[in-house]
N, C-alpha and C. Protein backbone atom coordinates (compact mmCIF):
# COMPACT_ATOMS: atom_id res chain seq x y z
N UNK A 1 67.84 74.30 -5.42
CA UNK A 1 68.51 73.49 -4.42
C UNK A 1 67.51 73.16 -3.31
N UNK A 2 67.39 71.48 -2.89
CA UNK A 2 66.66 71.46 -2.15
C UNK A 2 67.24 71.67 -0.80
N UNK A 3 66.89 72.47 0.33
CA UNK A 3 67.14 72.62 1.60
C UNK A 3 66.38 71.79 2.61
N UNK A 4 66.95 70.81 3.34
CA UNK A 4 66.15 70.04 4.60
C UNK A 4 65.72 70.67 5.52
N UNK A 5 64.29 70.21 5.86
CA UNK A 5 63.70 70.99 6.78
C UNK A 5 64.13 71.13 8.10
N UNK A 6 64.71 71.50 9.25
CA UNK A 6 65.17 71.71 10.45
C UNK A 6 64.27 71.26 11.28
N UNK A 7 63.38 70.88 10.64
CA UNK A 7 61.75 70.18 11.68
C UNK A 7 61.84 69.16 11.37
N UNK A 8 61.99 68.17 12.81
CA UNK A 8 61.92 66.26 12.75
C UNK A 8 60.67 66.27 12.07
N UNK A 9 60.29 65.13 12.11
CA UNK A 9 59.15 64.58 11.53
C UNK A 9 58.16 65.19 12.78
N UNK A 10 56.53 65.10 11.92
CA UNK A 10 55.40 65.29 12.90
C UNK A 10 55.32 64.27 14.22
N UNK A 11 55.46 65.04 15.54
CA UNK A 11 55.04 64.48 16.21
C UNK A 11 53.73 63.69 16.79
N UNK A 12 53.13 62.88 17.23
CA UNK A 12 52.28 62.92 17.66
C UNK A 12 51.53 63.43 19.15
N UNK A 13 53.05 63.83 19.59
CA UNK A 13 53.08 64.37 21.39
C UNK A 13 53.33 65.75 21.25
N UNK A 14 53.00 66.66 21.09
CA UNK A 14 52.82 67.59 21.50
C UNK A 14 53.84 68.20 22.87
N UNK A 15 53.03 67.82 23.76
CA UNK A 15 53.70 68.02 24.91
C UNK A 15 55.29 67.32 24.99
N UNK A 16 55.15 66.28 24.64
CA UNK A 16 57.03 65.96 24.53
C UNK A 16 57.87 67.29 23.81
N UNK A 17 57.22 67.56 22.43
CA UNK A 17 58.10 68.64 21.68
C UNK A 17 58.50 69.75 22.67
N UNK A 18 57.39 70.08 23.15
CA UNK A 18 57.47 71.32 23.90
C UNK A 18 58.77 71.43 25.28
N UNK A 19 58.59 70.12 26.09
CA UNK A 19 59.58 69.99 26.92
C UNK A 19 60.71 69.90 26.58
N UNK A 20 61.36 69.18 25.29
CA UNK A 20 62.64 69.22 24.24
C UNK A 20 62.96 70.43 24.03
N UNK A 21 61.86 71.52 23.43
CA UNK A 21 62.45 72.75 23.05
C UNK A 21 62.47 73.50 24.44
N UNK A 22 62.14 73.11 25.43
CA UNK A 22 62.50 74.12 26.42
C UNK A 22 63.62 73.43 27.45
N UNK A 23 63.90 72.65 27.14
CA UNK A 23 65.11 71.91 27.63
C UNK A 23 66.19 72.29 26.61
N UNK A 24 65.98 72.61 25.26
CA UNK A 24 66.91 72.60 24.80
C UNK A 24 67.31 74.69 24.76
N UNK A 25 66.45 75.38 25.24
CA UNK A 25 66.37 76.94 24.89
C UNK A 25 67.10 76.99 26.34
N UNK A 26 66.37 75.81 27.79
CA UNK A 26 67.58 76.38 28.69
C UNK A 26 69.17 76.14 28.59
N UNK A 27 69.33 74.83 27.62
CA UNK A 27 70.74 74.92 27.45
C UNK A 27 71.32 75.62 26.95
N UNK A 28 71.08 76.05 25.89
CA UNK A 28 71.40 77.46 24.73
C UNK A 28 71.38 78.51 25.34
N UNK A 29 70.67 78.90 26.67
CA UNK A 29 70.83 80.32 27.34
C UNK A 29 72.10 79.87 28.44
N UNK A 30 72.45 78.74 28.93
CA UNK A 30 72.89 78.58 29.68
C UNK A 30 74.82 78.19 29.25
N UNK A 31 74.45 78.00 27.87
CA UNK A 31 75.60 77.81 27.25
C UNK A 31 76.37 76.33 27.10
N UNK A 32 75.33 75.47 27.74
CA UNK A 32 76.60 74.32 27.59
C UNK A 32 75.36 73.32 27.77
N UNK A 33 75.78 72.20 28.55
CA UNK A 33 74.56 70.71 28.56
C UNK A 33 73.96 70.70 30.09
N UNK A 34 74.81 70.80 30.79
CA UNK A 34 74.32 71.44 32.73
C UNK A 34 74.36 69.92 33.04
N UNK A 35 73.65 69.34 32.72
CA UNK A 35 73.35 67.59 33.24
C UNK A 35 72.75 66.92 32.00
N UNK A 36 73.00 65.73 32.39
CA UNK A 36 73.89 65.07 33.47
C UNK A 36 74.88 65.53 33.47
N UNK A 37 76.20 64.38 34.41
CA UNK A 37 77.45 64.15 33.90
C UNK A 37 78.08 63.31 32.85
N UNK A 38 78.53 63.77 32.04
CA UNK A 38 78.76 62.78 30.72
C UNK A 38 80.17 63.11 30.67
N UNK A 39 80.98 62.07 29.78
CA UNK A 39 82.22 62.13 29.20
C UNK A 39 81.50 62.90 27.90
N UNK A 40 82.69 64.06 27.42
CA UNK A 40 82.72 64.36 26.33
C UNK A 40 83.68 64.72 25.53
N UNK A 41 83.80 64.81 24.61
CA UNK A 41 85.32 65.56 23.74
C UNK A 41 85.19 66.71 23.20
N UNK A 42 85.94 67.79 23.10
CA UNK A 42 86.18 69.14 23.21
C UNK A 42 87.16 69.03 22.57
N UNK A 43 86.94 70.61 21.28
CA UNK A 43 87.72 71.01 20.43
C UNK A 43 88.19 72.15 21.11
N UNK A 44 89.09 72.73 21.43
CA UNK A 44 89.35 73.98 22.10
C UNK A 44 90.53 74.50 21.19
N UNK A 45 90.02 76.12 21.01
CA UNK A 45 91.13 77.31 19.97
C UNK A 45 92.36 76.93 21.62
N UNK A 46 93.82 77.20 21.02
CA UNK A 46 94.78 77.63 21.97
C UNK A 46 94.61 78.98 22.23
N UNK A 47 94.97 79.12 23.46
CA UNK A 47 95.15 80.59 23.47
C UNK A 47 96.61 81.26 23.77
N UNK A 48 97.63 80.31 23.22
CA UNK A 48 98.94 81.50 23.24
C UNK A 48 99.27 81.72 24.56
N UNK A 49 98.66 81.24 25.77
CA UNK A 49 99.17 81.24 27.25
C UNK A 49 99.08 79.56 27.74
N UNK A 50 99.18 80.37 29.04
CA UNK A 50 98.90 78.66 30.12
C UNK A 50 97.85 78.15 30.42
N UNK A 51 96.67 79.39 29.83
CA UNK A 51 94.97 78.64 30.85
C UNK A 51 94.45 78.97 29.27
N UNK A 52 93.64 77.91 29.89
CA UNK A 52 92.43 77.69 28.44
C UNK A 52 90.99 77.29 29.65
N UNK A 53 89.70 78.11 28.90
CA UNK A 53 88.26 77.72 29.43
C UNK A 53 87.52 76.82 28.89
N UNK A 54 87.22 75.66 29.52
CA UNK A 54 86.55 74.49 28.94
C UNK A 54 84.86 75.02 29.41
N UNK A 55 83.89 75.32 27.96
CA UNK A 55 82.93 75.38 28.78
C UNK A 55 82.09 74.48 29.54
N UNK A 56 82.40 74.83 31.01
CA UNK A 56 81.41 73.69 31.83
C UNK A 56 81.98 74.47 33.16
N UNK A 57 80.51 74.40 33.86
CA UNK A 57 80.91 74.92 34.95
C UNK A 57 80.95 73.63 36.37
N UNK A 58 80.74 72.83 36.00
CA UNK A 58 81.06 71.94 36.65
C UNK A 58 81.97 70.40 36.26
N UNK A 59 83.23 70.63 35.99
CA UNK A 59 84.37 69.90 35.55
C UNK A 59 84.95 69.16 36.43
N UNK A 60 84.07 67.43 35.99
CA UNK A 60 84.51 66.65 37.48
C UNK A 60 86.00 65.99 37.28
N UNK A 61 86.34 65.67 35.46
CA UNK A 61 87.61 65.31 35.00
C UNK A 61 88.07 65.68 34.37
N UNK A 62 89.58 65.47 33.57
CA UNK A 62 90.09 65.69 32.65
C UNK A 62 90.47 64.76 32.28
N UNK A 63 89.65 64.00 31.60
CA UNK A 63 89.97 62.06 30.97
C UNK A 63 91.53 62.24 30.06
N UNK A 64 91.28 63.31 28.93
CA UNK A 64 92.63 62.81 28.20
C UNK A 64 92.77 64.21 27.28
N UNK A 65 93.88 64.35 26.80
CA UNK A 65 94.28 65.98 26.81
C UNK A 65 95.45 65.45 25.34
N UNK A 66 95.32 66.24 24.43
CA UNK A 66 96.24 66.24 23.11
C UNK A 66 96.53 67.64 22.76
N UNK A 67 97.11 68.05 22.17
CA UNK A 67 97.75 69.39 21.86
C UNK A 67 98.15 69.26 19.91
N UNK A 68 97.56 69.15 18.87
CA UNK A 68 97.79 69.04 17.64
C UNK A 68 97.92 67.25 17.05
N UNK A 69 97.45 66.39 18.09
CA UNK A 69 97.37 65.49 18.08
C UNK A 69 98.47 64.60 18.92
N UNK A 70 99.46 65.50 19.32
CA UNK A 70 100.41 64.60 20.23
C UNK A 70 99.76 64.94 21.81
N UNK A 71 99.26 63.29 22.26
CA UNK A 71 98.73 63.06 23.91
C UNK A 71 99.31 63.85 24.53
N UNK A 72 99.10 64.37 25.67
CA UNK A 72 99.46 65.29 26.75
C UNK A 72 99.52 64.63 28.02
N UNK A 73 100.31 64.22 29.43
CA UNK A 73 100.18 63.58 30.09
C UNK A 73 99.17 63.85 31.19
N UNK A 74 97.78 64.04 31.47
CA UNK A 74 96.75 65.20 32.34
C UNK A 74 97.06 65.43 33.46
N UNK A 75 98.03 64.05 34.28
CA UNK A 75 98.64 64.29 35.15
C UNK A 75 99.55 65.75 35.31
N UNK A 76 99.76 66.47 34.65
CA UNK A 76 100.21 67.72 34.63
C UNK A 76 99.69 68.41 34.33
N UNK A 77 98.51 68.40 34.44
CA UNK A 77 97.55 70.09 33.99
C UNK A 77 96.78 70.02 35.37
N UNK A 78 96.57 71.49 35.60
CA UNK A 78 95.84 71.70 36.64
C UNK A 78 94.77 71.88 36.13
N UNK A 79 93.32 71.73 36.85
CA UNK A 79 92.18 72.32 36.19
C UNK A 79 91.25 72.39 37.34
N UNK A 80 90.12 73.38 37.34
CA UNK A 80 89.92 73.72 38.03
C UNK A 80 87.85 73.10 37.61
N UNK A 81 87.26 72.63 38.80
CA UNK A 81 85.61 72.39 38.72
C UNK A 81 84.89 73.59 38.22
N UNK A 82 85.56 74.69 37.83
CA UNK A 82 84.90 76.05 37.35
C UNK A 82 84.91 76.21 35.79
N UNK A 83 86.15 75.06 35.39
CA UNK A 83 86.41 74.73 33.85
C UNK A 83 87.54 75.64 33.34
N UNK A 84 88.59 76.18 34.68
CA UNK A 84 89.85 76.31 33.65
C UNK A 84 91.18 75.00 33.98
N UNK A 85 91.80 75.47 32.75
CA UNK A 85 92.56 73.98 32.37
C UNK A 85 94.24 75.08 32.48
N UNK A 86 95.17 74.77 32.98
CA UNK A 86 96.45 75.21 32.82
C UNK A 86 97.32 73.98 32.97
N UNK A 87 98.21 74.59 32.08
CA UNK A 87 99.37 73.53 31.46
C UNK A 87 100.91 73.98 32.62
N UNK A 88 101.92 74.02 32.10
CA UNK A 88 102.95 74.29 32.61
C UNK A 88 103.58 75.87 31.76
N UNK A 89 103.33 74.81 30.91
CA UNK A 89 103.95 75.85 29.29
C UNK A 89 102.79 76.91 28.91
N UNK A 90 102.79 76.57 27.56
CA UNK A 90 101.56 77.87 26.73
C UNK A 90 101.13 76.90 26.12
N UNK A 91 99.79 76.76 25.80
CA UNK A 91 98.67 76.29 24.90
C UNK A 91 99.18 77.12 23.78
N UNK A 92 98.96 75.84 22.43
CA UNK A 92 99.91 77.19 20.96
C UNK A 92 98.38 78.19 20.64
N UNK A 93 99.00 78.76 19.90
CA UNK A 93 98.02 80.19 19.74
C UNK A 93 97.34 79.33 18.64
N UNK A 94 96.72 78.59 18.09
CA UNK A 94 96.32 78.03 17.16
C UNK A 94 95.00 77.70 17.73
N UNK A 95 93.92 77.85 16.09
CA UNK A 95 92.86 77.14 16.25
C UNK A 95 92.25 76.09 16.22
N UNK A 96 91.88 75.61 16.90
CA UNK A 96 91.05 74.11 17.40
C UNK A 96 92.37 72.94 17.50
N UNK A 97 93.26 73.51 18.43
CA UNK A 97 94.68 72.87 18.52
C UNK A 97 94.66 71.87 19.51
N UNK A 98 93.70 72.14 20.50
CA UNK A 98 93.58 71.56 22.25
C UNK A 98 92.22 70.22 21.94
N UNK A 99 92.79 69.13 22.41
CA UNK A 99 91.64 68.27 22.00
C UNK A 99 91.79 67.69 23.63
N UNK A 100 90.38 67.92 24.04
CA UNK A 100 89.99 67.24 25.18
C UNK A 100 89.02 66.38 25.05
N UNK A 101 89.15 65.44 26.30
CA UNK A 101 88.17 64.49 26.79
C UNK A 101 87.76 64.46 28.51
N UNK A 102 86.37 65.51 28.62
CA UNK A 102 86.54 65.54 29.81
C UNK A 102 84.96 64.86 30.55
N UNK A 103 84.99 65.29 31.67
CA UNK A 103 84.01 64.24 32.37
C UNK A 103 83.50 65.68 33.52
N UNK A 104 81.83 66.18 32.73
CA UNK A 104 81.40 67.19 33.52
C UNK A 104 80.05 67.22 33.21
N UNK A 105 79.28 68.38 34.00
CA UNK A 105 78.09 68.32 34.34
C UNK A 105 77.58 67.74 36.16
N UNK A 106 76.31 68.14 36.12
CA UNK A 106 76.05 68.27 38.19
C UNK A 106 74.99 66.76 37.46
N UNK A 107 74.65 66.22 38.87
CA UNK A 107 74.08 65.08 38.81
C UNK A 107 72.59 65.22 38.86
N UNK A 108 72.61 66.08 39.94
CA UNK A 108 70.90 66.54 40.23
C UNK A 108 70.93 68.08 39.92
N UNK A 109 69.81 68.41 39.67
CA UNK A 109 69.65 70.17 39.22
C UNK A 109 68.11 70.20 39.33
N UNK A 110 67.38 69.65 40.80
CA UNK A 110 65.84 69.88 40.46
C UNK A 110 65.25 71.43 40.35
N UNK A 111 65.92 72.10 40.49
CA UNK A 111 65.50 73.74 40.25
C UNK A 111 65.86 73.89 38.49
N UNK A 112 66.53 73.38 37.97
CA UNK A 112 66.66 73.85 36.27
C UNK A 112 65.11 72.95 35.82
N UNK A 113 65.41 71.29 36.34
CA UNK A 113 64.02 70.79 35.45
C UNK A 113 62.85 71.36 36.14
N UNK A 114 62.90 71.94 37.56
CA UNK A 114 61.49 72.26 37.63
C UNK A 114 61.21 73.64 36.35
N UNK A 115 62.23 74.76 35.90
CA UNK A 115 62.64 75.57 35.15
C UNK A 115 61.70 75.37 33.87
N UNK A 116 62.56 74.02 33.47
CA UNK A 116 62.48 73.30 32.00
C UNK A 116 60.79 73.01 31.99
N UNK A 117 60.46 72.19 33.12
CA UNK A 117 58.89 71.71 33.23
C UNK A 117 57.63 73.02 32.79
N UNK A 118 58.30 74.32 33.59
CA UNK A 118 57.48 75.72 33.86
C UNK A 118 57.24 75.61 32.21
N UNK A 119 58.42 75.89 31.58
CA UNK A 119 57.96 76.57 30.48
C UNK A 119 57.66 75.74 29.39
N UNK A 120 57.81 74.36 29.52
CA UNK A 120 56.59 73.55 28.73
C UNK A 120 55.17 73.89 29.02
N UNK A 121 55.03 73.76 30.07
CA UNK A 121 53.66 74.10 30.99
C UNK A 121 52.76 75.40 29.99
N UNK A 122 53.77 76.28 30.17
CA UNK A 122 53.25 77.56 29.40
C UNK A 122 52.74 77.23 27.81
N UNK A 123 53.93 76.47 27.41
CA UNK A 123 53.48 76.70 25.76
C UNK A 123 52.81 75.62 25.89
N UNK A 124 52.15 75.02 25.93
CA UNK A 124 51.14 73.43 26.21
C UNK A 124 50.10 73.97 26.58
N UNK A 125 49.83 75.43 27.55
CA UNK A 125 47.95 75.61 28.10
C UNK A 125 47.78 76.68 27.04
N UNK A 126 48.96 77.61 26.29
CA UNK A 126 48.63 78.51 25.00
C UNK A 126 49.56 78.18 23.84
N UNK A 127 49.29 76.53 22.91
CA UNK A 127 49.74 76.46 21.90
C UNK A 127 49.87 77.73 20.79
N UNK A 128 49.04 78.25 20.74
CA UNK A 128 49.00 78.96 19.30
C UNK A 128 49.37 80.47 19.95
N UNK A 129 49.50 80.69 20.86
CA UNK A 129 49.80 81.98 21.31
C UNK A 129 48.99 83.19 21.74
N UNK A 130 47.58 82.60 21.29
CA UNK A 130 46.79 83.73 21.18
C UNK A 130 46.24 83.96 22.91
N UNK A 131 46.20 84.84 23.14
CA UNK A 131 45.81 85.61 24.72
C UNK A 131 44.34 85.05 24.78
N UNK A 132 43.27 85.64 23.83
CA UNK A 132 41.91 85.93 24.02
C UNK A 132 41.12 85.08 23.06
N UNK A 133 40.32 84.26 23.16
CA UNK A 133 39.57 83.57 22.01
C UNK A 133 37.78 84.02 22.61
N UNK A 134 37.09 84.24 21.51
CA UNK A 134 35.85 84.11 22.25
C UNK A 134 34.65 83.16 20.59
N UNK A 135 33.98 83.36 21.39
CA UNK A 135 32.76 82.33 20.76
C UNK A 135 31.50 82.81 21.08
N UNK A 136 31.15 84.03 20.60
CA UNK A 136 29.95 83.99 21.22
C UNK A 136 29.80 84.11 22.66
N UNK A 137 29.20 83.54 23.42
CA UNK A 137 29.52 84.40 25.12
C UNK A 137 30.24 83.67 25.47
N UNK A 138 31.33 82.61 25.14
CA UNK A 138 32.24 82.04 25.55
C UNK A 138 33.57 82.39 25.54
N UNK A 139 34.40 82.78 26.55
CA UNK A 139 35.52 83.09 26.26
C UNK A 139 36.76 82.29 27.26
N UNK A 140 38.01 82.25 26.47
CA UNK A 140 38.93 81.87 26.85
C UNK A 140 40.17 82.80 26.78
N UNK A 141 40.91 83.31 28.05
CA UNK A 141 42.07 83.66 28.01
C UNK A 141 43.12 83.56 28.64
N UNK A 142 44.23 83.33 28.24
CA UNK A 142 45.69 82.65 28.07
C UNK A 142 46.48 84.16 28.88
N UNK A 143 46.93 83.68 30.26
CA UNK A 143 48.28 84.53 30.11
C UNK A 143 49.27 84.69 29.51
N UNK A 144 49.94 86.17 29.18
CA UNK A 144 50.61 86.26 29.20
C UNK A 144 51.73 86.03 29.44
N UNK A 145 52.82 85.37 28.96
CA UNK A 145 54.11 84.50 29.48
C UNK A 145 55.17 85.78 29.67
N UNK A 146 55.06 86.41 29.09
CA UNK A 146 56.19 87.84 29.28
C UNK A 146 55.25 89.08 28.54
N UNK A 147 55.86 89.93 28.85
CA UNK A 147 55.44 90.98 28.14
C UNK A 147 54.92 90.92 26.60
N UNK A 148 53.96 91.38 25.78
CA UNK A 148 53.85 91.13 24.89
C UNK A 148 53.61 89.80 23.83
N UNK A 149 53.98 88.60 24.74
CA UNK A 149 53.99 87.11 24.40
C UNK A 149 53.17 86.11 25.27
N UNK A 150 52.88 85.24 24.53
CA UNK A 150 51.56 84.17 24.88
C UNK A 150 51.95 83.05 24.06
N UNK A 151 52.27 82.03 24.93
CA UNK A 151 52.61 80.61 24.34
C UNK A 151 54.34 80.59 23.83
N UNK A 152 54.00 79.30 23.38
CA UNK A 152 55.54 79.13 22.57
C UNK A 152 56.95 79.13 24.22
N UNK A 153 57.61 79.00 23.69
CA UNK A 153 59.13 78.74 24.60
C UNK A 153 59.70 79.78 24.75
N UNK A 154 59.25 80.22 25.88
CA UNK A 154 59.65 81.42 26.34
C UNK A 154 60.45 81.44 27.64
N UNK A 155 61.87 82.06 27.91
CA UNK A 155 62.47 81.95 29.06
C UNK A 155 62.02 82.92 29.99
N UNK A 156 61.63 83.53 30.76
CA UNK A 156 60.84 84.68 31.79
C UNK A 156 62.02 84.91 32.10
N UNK A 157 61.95 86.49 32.69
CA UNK A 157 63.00 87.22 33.85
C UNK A 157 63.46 86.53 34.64
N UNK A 158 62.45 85.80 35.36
CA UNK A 158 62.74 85.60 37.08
C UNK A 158 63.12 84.09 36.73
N UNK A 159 63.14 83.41 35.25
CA UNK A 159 64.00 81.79 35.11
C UNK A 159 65.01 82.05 34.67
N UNK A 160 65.31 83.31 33.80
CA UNK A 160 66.46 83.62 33.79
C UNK A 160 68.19 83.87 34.49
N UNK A 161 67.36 85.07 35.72
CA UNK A 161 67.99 85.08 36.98
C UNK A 161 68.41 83.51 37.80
N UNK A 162 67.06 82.49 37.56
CA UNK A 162 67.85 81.57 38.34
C UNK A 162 68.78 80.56 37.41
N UNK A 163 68.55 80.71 35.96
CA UNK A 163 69.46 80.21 35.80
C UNK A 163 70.94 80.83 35.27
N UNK A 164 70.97 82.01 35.82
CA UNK A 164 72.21 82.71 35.49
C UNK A 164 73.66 81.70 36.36
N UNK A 165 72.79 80.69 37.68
CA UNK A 165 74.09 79.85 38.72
C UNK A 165 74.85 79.79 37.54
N UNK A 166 74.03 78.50 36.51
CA UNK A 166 74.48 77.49 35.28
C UNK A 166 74.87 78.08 34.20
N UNK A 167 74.94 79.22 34.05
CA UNK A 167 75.03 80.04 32.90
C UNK A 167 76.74 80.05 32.42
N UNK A 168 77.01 79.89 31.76
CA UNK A 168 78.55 80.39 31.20
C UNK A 168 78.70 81.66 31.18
N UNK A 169 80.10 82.39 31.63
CA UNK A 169 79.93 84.02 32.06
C UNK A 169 78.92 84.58 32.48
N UNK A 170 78.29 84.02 32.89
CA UNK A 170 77.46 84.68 34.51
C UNK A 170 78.22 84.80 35.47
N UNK A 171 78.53 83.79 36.18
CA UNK A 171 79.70 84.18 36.94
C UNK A 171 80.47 84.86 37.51
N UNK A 172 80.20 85.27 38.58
CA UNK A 172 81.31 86.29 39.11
C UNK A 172 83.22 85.99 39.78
């Protein structure tokens, strides 16, 4: 069986790949898209009560709301910019029952892309990972990006912490 490779085609940019995968490793730690603001549609499990969590921590709308395919009027749901959604009634206990269309994400976030920029930066001055190269009396060496690691897309402690704001269940 042939399996497709998970790798686009060869780039010729380098440095573009690198900013993609670290734009895309802060969303994946962060749990959701952060920015922009976009309309999107959301499959959501019911949960058998009145509140359901849309992940997004910044939820500017609730465009349009269905429950097993019959519309919901949104004018009656409360929801909150933190991303919970309550009805009147109970959301049914069923999976992928709640179909939304909502309108979220922050507009500006120059502390995540300066984030996103850092750790291109990193894997771009040590592609291949290696710390130490020498040549004869020539040598070159690469910090360390974390403990034990050199190059490649790496999230650090201290980008972590800041992006715990944007994080899904970070949150206090």
């Amino acid at each position: 069986m042939d399996v497709p490779s998970l790798l686009p085609q060869a780039s010729a940019d380098p440095s573009a790949d690198n900013l993609a995968a670290a734009e895309a490793a802060v969303r994946k730690y962060c749990g959701w898209h952060i920015a922009p603001v976009i309309i999107e549609d959301v499959v959501l499990d019911g949960t058998g009560t009145g509140s359901l969590f849309v992940k997004s921590l910044r939820l500017v709308d609730v465009v349009a709301a269905s429950v097993d395919g019959v519309p919901v009027d949104v004018s009656t749901l409360e929801w909150s910019e933190a991303g919970f959604l309550r009805t009147s009634g109970v959301w049914p206990d069923r999976l992928r029952s709640v179909r939304l269309t909502i309108q979220h994400g922050f507009d500006e976030i120059p502390d995540v892309v300066a984030i996103v920029r850092a750790i291109a930066a990193r894997a771009d001055a040590a592609p291949t990972g290696v710390v130490r190269e020498q040549a004869g009396l020539v040598s070159l060496t690469n910090s360390a990006t974390a403990p034990g690691v050199s190059g490649g897309v790496v999230l650090m402690d201290h980008e972590r912490r800041m992006l715990d704001a944007y994080r899904i269940g970070a949150r206090i």
